[in-house]
Protein backbone atom coordinates (compact mmCIF):
# COMPACT_ATOMS: atom_id res chain seq x y z
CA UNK A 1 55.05 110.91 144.01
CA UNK A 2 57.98 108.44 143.31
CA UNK A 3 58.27 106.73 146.57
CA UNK A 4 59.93 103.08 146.25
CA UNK A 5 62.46 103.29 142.98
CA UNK A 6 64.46 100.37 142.13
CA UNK A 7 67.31 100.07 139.71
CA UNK A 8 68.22 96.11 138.36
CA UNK A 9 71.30 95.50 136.22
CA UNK A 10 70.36 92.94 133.62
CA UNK A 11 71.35 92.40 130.37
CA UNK A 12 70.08 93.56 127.03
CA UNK A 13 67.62 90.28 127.02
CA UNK A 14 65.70 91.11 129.58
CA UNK A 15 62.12 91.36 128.75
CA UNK A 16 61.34 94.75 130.70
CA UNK A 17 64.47 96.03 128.93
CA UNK A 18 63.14 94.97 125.50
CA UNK A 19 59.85 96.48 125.63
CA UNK A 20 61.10 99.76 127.39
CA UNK A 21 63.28 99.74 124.04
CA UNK A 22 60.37 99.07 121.56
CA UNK A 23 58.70 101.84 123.69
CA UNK A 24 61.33 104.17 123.17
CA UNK A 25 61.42 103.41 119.34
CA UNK A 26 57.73 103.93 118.72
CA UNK A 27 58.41 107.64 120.38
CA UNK A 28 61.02 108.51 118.33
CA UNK A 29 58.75 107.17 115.32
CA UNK A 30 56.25 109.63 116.75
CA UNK A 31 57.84 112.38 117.24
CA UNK A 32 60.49 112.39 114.54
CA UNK A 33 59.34 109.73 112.02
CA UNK A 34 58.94 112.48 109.24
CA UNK A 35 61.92 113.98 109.97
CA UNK A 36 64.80 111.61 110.43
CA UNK A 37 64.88 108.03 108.36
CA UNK A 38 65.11 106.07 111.38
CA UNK A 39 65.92 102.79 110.33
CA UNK A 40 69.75 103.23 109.69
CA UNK A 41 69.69 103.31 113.25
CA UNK A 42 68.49 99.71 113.91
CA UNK A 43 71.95 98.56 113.18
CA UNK A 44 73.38 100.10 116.16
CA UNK A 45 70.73 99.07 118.54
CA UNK A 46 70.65 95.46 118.32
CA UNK A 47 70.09 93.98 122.36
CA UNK A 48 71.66 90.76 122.15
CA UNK A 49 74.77 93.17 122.13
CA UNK A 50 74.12 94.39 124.89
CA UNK A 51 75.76 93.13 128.29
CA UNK A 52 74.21 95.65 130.54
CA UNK A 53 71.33 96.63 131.31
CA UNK A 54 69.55 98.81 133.85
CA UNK A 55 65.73 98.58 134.32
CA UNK A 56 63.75 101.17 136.32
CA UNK A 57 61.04 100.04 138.31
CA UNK A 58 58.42 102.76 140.49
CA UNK A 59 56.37 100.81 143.14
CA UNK A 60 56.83 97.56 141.06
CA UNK A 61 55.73 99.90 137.53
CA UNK A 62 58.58 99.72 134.70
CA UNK A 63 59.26 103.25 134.51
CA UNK A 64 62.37 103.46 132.16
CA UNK A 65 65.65 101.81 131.19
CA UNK A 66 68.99 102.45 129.56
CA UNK A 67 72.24 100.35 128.59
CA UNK A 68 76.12 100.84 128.13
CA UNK A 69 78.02 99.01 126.15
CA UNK A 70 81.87 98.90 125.63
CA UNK A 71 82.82 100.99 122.48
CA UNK A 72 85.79 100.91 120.16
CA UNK A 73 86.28 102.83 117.30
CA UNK A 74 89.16 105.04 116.23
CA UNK A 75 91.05 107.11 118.82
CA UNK A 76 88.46 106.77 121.53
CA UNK A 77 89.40 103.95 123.31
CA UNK A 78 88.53 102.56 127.13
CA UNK A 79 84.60 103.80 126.59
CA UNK A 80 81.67 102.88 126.91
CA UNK A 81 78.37 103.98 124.98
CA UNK A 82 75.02 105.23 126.21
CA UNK A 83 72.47 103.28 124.54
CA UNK A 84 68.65 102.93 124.62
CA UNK A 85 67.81 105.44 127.76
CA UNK A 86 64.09 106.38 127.98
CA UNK A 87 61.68 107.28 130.82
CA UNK A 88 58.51 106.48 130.20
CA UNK A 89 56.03 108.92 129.63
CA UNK A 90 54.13 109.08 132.82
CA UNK A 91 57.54 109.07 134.84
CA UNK A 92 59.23 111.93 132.68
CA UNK A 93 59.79 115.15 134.35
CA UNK A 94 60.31 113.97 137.53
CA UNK A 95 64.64 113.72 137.64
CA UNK A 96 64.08 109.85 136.60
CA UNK A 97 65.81 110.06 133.70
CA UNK A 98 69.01 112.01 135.70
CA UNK A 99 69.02 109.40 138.45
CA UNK A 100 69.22 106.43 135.47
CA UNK A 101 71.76 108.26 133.68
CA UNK A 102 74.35 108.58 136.91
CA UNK A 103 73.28 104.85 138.01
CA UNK A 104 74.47 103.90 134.20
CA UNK A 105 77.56 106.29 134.46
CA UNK A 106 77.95 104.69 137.81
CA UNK A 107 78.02 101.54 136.45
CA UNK A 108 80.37 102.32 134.00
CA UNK A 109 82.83 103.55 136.76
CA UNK A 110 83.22 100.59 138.37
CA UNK A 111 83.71 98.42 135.00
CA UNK A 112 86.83 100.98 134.37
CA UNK A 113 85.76 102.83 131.52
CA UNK A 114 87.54 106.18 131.36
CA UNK A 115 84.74 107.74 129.67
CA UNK A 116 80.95 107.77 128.45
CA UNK A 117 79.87 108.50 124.85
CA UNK A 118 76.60 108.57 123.44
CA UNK A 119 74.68 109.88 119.86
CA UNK A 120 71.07 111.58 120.49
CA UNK A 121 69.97 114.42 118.42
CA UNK A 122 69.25 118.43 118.90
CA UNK A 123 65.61 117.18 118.12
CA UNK A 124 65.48 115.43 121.67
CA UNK A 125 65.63 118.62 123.72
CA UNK A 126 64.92 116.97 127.16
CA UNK A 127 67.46 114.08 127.00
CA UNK A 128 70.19 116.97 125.95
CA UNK A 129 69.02 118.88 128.73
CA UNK A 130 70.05 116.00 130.87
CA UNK A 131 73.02 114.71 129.36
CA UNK A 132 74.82 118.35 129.51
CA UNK A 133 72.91 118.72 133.57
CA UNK A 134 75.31 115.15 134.69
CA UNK A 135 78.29 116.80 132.62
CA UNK A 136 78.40 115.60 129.15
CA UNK A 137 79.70 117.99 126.19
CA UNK A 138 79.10 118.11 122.30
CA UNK A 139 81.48 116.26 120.83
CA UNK A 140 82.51 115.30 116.89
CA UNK A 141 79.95 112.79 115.54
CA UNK A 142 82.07 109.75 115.92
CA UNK A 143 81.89 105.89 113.93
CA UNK A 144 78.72 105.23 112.04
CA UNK A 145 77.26 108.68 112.85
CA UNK A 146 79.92 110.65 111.07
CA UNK A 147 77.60 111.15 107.88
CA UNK A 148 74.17 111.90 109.94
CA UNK A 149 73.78 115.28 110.45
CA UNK A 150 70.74 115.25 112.56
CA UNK A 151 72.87 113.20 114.98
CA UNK A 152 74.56 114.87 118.04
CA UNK A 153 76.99 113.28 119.95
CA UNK A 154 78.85 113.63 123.61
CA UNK A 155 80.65 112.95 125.96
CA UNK A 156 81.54 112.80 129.31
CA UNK A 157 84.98 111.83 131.39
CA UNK A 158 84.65 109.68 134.22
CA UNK A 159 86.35 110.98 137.61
């Protein structure tokens, strides 16, 4: 039972933030190591580029995290980017990762973006099951995914 959750904006330096990130990493090395060349994606995830930051703490536990950052490329425009999200393993299937993904969309809101994009893959079954649950939609691979086709990306508008 998940009785006391707190969400703190930080940035992408924060050292809860940084580990939740190396956590999520070594899961995706895991799971899809064999599969998908990871390491073109390093590039993209760098956290000193990232200005914020939510961390998710259960009764004082790190339980998860997750980042936006404001995106430009092409003909989206006024957007920010989903980055890093991951609920720790003992905290998954328990609506933790929802609630983090409409406090970051929330977040978002307020700093004016129009809209929310983000790049996961068909591989990662549960965070597209929760992306499309808080209303985001497949959209064309956009920037430096364009040429990965193991890489799925949406969107979302913001209301």
């Amino acid at each position: 039972m998940m009785s006391n959750i707190i969400f703190v904006r930080c940035s992408g330096e924060n050292e809860d933030f940084a580990e939740n990130c190396q956590l999520l990493d070594m899961d995706l090395d895991r799971r899809f190591g064999r599969v998908v060349k990871r390491d073109k994606y390093k590039q993209y995830n760098k956290l000193n580029e990232i200005k914020e930051a939510i961390v998710v703490y259960v009764d004082g536990e790190v339980a998860g995290a997750g980042a936006i950052r404001e995106y430009h490329y092409g003909d989206i425009e006024n957007a920010a980017e989903l980055k890093r999200v991951f609920v720790r393993e003992n905290f998954q299937g328990k609506g933790l990762g929802t609630k983090l993904v409409c406090e970051l969309l929330d977040w978002a809101k307020e700093r004016g973006y129009k809209k929310v994009i983000l790049e996961t893959g068909e591989l990662l079954a549960e965070s597209c099951h929760v992306y499309r649950k808080v209303g985001f939609a497949k959209i064309d691979n956009y920037g430096p995914y364009i040429s990965m086709p193991e890489s799925l990306c949406m969107m979302t508008e913001l209301l």
